[in-house]
N, C-alpha and C. Protein backbone atom coordinates (compact mmCIF):
# COMPACT_ATOMS: atom_id res chain seq x y z
N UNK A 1 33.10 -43.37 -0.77
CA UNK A 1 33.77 -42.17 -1.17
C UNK A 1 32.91 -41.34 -2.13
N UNK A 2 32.71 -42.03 -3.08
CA UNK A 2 31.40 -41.43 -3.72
C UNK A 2 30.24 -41.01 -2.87
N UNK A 3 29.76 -41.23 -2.42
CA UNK A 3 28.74 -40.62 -2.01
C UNK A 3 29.05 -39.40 -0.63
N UNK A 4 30.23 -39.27 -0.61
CA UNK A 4 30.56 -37.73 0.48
C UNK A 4 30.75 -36.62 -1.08
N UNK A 5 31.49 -37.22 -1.93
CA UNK A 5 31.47 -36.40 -3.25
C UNK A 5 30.22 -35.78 -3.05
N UNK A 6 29.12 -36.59 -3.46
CA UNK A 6 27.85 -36.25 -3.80
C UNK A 6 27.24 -35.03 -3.05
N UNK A 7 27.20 -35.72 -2.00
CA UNK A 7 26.76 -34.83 -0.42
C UNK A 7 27.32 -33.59 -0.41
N UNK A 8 29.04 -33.28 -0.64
CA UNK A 8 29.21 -32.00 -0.65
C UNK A 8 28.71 -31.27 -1.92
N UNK A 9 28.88 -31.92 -2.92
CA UNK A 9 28.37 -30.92 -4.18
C UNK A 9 26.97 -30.40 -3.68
N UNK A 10 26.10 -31.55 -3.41
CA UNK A 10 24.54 -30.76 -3.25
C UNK A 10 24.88 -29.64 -1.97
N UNK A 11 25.63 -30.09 -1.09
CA UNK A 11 25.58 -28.83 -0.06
C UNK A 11 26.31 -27.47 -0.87
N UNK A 12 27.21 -27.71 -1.99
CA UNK A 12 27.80 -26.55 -2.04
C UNK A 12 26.96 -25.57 -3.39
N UNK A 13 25.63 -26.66 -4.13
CA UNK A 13 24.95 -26.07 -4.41
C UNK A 13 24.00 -25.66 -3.95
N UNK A 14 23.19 -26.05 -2.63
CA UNK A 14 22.17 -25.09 -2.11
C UNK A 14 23.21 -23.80 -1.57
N UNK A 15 24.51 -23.90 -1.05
CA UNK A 15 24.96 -22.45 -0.42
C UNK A 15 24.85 -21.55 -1.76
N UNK A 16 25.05 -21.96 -2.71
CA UNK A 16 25.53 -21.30 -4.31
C UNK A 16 24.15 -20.47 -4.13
N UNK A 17 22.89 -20.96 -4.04
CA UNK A 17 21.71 -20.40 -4.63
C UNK A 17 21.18 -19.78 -3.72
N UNK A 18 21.32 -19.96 -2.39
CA UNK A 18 21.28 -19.18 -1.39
C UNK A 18 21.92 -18.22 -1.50
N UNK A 19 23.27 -17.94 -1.71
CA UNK A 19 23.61 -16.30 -2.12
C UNK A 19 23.09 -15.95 -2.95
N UNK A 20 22.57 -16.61 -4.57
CA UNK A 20 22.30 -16.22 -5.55
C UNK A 20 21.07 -15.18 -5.53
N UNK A 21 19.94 -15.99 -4.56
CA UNK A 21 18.80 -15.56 -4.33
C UNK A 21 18.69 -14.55 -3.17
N UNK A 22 19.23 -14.82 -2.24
CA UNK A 22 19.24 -14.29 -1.19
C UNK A 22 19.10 -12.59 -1.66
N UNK A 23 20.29 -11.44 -2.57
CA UNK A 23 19.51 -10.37 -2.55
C UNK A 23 18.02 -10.17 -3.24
N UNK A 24 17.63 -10.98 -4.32
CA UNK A 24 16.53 -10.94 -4.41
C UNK A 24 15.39 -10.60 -3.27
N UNK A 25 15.54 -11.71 -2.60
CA UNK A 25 14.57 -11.81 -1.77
C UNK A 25 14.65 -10.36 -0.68
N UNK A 26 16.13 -10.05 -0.50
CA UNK A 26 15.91 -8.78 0.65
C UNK A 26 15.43 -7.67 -0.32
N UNK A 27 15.55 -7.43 -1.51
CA UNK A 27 14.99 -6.25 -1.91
C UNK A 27 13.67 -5.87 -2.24
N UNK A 28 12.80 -6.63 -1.76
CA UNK A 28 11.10 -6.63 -1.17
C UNK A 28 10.39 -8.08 -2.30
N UNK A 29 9.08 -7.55 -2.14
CA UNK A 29 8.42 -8.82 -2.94
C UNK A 29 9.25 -8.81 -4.16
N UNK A 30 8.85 -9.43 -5.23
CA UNK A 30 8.57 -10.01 -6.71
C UNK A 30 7.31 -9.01 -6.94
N UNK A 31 7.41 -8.39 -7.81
CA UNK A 31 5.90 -8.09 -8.17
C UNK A 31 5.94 -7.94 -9.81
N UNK A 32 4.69 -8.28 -10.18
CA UNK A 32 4.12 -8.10 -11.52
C UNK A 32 3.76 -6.55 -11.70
N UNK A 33 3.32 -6.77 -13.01
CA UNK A 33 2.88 -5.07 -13.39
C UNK A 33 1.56 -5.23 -12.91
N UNK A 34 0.72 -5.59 -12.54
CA UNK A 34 -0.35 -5.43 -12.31
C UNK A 34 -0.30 -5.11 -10.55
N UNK A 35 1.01 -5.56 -9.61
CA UNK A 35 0.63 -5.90 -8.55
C UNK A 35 1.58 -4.64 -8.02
N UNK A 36 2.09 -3.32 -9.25
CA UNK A 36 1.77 -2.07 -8.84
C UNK A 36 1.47 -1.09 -9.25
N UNK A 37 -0.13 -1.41 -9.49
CA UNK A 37 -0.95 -0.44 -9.79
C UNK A 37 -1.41 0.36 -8.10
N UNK A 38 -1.41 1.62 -8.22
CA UNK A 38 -1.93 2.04 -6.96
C UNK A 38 -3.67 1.59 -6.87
N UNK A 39 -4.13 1.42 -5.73
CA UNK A 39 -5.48 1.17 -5.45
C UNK A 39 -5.70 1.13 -3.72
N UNK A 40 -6.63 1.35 -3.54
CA UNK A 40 -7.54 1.51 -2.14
C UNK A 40 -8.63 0.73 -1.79
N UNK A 41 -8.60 -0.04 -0.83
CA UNK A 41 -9.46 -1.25 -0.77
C UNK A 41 -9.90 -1.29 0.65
N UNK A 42 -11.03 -1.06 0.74
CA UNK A 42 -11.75 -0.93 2.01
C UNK A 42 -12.60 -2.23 2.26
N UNK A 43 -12.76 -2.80 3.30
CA UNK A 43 -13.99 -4.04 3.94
C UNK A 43 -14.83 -2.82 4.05
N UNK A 44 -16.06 -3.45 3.95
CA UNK A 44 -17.18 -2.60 4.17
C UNK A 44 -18.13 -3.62 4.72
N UNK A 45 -18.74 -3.25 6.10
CA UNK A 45 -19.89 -3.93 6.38
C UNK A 45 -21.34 -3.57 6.56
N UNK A 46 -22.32 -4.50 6.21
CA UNK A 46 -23.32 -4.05 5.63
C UNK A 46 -23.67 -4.70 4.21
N UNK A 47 -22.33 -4.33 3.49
CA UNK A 47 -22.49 -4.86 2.30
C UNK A 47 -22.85 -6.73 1.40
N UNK A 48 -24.11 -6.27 1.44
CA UNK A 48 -24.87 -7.63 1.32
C UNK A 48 -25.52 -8.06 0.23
N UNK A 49 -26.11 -7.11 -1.06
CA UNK A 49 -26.62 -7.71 -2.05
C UNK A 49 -26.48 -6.39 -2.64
N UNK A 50 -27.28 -6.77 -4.59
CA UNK A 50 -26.52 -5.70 -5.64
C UNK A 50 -26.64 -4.84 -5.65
N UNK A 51 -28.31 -4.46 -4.61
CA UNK A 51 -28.44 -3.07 -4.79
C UNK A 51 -27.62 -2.39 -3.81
N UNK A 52 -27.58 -2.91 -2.51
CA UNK A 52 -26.22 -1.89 -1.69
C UNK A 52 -24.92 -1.99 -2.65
N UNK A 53 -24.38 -2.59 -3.12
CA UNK A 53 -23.45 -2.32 -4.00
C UNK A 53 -23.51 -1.14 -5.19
N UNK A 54 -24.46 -1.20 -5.59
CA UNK A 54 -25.02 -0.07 -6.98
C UNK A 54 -25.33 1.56 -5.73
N UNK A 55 -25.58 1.26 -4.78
CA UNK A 55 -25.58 2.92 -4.16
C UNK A 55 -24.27 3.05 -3.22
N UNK A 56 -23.18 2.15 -3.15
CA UNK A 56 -21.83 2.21 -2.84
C UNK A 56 -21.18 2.80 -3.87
N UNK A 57 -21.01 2.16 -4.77
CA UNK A 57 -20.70 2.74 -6.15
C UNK A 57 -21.09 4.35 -6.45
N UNK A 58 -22.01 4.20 -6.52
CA UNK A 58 -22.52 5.38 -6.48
C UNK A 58 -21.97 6.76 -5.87
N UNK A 59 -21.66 6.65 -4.62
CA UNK A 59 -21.03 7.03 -3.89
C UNK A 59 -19.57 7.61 -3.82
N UNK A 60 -19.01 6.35 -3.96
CA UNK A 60 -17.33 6.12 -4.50
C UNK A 60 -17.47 6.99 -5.80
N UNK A 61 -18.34 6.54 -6.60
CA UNK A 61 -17.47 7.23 -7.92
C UNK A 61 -17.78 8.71 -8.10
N UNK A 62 -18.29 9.52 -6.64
CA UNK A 62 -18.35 10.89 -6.25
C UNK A 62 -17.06 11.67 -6.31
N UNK A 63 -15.87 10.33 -5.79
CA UNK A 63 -14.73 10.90 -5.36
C UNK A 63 -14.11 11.69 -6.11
N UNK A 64 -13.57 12.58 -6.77
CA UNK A 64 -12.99 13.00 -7.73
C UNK A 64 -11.73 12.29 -8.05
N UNK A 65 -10.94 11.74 -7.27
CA UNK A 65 -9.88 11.11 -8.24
C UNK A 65 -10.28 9.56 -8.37
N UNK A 66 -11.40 9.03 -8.16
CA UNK A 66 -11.25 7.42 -8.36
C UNK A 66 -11.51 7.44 -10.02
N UNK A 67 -10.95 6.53 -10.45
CA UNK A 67 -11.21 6.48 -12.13
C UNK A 67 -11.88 5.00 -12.07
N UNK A 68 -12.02 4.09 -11.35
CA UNK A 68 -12.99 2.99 -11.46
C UNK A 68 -12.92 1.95 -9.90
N UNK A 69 -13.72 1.23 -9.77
CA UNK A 69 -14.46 0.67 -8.60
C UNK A 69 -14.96 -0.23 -8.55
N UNK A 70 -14.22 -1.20 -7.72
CA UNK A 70 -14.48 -2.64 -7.89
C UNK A 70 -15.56 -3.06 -6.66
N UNK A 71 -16.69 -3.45 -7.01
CA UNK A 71 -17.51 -4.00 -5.37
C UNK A 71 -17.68 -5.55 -5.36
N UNK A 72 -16.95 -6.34 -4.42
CA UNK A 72 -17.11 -7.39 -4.25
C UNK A 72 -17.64 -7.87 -3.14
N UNK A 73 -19.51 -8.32 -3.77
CA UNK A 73 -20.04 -8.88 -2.48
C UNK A 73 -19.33 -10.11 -1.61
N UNK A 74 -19.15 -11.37 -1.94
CA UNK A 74 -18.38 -12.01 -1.73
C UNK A 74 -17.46 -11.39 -0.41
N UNK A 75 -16.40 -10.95 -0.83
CA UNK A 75 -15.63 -10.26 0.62
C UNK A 75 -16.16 -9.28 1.49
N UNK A 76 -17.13 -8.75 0.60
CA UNK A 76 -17.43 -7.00 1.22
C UNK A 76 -16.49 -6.02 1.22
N UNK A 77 -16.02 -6.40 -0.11
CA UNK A 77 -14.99 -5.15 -0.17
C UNK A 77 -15.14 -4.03 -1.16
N UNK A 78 -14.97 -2.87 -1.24
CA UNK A 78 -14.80 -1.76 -2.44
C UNK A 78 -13.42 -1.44 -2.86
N UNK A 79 -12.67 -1.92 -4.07
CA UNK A 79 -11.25 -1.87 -4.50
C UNK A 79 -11.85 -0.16 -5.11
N UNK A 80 -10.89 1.04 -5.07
CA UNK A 80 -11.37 2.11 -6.19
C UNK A 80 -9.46 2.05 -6.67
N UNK A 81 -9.46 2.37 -7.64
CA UNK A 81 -8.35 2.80 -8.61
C UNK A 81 -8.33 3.93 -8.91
N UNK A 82 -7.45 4.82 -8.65
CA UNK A 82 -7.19 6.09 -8.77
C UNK A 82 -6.92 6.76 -10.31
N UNK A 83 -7.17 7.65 -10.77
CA UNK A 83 -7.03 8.29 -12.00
C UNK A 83 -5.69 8.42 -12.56
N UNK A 84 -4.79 8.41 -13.34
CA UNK A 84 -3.46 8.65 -13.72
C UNK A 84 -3.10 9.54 -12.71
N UNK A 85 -1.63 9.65 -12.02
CA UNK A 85 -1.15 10.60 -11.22
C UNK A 85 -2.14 11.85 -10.18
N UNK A 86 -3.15 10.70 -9.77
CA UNK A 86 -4.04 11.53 -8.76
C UNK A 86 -4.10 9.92 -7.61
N UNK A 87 -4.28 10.66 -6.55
CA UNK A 87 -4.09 9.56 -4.91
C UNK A 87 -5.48 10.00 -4.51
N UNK A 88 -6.20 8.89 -4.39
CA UNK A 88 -7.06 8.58 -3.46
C UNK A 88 -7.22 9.01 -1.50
N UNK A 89 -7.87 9.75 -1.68
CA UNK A 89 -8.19 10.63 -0.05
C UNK A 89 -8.75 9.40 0.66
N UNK A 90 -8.06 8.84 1.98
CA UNK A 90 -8.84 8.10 2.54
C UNK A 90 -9.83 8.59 3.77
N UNK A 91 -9.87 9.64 3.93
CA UNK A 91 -11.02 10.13 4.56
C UNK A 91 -12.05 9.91 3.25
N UNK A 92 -11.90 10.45 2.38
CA UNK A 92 -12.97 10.88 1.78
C UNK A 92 -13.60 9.26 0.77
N UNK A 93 -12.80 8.15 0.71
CA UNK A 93 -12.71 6.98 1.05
C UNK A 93 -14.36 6.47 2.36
N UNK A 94 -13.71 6.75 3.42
CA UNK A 94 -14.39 6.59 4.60
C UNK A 94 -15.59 7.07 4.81
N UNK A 95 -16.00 8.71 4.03
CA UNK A 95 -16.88 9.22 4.05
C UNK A 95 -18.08 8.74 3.56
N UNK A 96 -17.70 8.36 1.96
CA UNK A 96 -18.50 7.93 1.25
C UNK A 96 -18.87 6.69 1.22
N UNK A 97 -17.95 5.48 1.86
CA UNK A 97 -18.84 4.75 2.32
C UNK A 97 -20.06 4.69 3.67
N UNK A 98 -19.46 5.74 4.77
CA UNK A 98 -21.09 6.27 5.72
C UNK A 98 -21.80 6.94 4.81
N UNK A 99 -21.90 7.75 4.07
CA UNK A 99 -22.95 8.01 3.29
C UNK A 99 -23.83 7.17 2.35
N UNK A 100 -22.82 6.04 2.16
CA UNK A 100 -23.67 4.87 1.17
C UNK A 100 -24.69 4.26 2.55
N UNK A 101 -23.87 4.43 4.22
CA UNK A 101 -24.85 3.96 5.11
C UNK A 101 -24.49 2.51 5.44
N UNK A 102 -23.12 2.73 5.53
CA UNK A 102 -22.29 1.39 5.61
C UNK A 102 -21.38 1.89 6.27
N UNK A 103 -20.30 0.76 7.04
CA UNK A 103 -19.70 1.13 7.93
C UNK A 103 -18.00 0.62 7.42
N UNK A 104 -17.15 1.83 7.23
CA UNK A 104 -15.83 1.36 6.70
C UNK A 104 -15.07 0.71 7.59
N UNK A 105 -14.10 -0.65 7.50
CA UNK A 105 -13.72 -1.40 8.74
C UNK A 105 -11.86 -0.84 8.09
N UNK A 106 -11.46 -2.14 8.12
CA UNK A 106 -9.83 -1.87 7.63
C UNK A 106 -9.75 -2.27 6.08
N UNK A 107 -9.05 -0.79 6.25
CA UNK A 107 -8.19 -0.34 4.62
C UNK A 107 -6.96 -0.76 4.08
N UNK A 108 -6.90 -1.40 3.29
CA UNK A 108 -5.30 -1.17 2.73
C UNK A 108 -5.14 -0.54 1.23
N UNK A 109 -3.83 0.13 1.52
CA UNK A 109 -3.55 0.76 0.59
C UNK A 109 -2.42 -0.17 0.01
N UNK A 110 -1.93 0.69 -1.67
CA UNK A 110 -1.27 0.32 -2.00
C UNK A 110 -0.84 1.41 -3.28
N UNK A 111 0.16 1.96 -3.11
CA UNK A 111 0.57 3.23 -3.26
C UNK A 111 1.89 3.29 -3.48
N UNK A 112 2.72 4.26 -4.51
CA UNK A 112 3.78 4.38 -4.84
C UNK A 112 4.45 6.05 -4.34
N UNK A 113 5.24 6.50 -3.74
CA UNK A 113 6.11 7.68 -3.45
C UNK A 113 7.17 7.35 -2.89
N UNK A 114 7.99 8.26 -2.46
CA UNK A 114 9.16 8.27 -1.94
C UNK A 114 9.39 8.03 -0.38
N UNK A 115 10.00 6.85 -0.12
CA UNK A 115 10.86 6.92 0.82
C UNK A 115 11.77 8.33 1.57
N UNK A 116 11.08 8.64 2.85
CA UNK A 116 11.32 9.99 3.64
C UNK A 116 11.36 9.83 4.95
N UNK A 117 11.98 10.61 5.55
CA UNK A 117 12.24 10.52 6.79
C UNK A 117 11.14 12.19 7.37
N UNK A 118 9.98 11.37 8.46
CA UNK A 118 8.87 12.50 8.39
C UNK A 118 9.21 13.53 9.93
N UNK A 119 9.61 14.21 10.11
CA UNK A 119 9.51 14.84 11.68
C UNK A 119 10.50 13.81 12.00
N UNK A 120 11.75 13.35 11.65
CA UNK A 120 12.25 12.10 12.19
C UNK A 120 11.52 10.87 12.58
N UNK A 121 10.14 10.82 11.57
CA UNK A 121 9.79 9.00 11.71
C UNK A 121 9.60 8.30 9.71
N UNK A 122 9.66 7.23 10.00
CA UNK A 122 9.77 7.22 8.45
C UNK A 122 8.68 7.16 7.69
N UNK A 123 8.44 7.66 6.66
CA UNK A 123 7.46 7.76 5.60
C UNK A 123 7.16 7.77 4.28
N UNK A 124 6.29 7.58 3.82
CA UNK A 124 6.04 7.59 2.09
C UNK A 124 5.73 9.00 2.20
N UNK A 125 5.84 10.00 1.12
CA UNK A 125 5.46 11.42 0.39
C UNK A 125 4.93 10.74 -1.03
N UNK A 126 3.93 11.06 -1.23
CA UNK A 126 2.86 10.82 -2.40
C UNK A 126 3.12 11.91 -2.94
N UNK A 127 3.25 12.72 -4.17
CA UNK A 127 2.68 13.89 -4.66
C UNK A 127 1.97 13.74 -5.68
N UNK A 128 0.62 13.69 -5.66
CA UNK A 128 -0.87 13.84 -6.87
C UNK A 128 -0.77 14.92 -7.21
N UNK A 129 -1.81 15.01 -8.22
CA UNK A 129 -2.31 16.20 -9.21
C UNK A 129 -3.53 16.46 -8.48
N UNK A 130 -4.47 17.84 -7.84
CA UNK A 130 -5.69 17.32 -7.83
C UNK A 130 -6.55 17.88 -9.26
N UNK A 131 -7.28 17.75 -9.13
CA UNK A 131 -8.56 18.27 -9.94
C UNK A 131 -7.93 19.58 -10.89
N UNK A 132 -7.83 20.63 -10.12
CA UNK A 132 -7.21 21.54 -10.66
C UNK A 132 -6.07 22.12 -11.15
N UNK A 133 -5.23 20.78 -11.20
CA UNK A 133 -3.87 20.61 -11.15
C UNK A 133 -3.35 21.01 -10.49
N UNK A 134 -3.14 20.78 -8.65
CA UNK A 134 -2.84 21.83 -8.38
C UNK A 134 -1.93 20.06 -7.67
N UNK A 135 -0.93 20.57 -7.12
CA UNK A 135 0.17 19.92 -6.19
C UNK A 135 -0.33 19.40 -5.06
N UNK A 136 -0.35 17.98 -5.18
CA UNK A 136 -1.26 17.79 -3.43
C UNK A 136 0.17 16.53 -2.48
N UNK A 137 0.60 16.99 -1.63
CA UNK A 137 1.36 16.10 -0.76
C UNK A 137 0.73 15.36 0.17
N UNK A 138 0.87 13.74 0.18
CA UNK A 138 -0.18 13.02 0.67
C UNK A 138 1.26 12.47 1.67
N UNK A 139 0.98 12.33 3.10
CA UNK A 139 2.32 11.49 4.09
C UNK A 139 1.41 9.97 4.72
N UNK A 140 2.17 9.31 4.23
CA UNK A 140 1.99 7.90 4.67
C UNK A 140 3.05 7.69 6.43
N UNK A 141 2.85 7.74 7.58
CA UNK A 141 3.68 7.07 8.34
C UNK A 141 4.12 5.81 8.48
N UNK A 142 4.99 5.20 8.17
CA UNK A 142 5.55 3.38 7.87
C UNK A 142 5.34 3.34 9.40
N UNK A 143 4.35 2.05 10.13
CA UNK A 143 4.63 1.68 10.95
C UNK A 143 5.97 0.76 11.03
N UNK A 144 6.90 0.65 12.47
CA UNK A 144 7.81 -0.02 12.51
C UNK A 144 7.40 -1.06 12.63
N UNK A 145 8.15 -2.56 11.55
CA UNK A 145 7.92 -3.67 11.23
C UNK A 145 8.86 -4.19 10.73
N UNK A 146 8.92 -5.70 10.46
CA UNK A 146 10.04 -6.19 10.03
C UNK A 146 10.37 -5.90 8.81
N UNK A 147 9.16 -5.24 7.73
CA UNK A 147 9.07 -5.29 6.52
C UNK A 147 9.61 -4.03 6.29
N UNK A 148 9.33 -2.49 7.45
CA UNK A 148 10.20 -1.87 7.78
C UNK A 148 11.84 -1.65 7.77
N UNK A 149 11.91 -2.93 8.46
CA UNK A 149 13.53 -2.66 8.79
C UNK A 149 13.66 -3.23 7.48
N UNK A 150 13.45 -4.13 6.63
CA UNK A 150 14.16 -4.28 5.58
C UNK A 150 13.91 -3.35 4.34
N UNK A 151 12.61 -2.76 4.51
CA UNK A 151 12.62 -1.13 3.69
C UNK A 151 13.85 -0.75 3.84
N UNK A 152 14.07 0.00 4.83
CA UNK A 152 15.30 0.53 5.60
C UNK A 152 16.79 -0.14 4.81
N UNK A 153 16.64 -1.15 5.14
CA UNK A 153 17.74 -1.88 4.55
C UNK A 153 18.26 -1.98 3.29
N UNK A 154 17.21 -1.89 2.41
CA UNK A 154 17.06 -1.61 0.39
C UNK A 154 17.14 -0.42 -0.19
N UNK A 155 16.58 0.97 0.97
CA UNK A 155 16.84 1.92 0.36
C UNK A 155 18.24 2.33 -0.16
N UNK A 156 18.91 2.82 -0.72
CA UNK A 156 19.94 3.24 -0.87
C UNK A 156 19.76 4.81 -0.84
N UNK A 157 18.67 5.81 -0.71
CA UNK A 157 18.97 7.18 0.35
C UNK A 157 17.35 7.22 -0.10
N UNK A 158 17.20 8.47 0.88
CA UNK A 158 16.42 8.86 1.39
C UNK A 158 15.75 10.01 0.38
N UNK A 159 14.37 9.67 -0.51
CA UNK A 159 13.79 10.16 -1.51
C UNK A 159 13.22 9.34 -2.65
N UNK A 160 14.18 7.90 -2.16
CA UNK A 160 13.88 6.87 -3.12
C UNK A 160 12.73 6.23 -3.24
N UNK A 161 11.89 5.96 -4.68
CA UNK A 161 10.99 5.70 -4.99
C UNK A 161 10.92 4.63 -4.34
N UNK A 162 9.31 4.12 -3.95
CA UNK A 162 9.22 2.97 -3.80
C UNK A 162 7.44 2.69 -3.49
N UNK A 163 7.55 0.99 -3.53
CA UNK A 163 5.98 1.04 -4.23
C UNK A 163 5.35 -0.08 -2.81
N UNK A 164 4.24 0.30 -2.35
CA UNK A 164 4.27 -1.05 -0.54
C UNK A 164 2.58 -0.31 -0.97
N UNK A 165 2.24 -2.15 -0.25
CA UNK A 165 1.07 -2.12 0.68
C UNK A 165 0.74 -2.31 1.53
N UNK A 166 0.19 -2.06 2.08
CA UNK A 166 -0.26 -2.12 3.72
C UNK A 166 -1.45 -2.01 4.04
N UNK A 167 -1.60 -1.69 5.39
CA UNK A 167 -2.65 -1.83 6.30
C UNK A 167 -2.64 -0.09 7.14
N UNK A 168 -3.80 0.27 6.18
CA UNK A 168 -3.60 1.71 7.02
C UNK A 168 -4.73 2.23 7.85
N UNK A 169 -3.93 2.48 8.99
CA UNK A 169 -4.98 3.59 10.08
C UNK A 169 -4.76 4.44 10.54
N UNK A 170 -5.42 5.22 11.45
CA UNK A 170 -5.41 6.57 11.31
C UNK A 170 -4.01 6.57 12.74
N UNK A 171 -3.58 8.05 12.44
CA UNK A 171 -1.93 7.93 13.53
C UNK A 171 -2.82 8.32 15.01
N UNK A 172 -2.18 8.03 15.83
CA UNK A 172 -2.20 9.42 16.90
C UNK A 172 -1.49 10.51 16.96
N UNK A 173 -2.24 11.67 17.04
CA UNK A 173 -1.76 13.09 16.71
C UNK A 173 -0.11 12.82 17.05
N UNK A 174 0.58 13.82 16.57
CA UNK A 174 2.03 13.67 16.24
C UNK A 174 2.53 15.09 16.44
N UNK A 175 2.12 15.43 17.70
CA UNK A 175 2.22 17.22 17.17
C UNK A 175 1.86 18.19 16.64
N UNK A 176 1.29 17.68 15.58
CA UNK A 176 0.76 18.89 14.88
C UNK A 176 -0.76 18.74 14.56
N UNK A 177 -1.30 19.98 14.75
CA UNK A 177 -2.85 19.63 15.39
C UNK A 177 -3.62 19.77 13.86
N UNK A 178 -3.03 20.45 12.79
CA UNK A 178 -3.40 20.39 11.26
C UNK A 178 -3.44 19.38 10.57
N UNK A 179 -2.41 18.29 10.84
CA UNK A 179 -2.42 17.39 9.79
C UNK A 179 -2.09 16.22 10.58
N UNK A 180 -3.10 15.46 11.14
CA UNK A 180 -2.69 14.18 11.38
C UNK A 180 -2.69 12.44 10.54
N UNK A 181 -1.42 12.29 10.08
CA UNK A 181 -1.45 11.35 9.00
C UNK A 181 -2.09 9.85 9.12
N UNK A 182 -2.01 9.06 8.44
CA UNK A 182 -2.62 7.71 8.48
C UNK A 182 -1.29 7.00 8.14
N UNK A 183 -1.12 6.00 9.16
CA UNK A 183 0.12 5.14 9.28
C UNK A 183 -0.25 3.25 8.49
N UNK A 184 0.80 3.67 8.08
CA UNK A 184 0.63 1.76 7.50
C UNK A 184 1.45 0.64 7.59
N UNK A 185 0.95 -0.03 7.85
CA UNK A 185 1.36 -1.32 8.70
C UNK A 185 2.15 -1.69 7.31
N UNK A 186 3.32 -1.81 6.55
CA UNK A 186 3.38 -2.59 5.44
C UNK A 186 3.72 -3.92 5.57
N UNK A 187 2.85 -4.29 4.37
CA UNK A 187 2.77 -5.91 4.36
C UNK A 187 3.52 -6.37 3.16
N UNK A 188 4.09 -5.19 1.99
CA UNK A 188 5.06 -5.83 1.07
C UNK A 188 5.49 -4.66 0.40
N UNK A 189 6.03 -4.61 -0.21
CA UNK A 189 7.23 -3.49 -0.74
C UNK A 189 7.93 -3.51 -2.31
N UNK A 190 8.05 -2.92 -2.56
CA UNK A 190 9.09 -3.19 -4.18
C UNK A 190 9.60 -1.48 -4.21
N UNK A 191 10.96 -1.87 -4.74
CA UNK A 191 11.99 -0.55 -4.71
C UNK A 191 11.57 -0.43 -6.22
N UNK A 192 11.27 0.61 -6.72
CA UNK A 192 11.28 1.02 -8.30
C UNK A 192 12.51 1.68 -8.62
């Protein structure tokens, strides 16, 4: 008899913590303060010893909004960190590593704006400062994903901040022959 006691208590405490936790977990990662800082992180290949790193650098810190730049031979990657309330151009990202004479592979971003609904598909709206203070609107397209639908699921409307990284590449045109955006695969999320 004792031991069905037992058995149900532990079952009726894993259901307990399973609700407990359970919205946690749907309302995206856990993240630290560090893990949302915006930043841009490109593979770069080619990248093989200090001096290609020192004329990568070089390069990168052309950009006008990067405020610092991480090169790690090891992965072959270039992390840049964006300046207070200025977003990182990933063309211009892309550029400057062919000009360092290296070849940019896959990017991820990791970036904070609002939850939007774009031409009827869904999206981040960035708004930076540039250089001249002038208003710059940056559109992220959310590829559809599971991490997606549970975006979807946490927002509570449409404008709401929120902070994801992903895996971004370039869209196929979408209509409009001016501005074709870069879509991201997200791989994790936090509602601010």
């Amino acid at each position: 008899m004792k031991t069905n006691n037992i058995g149900l208590r532990i079952s009726a405490l894993i259901i307990l913590a399973t609700l407990f936790i359970s919205p946690f977990l749907f309302a995206g990662e856990p993240a630290g303060k560090d893990d949302l800082k915006p930043r841009v992180t490109v593979q770069v290949d080619g990248l093989t010893c200090p001096f290609c790193a020192y004329g990568l650098e070089k390069r990168i810190q052309e950009i006008p909004a990067v405020e610092q730049s991480i090169i790690n031979l090891k992965k072959g990657t270039a992390e840049l960190i964006p300046k207070e309330g200025q977003h990182i151009d990933i063309d211009k990202v892309k550029a400057a590593v062919i000009a360092g004479g290296f070849t940019p592979r896959e990017i991820q971003v990791a970036v904070a704006g609002q939850f939007i609904e774009w031409n009827g598909i869904p999206a981040l709206s960035i708004i930076s400062t540039s250089r001249e203070d002038k208003k710059v609107k940056t559109i992220y397209v959310l590829k559809d994903n599971s991490q997606l639908k549970r975006l979807k699921a946490s927002v509570k409307s449409s404008g709401q901040k929120v902070f994801i990284t992903g895996i971004a590449s370039e869209a196929p045109p979408l209509g409009h022959t001016d501005h074709h955006p870069y879509i991201v695969d997200i791989e994790s999320f936090h509602i601010l």
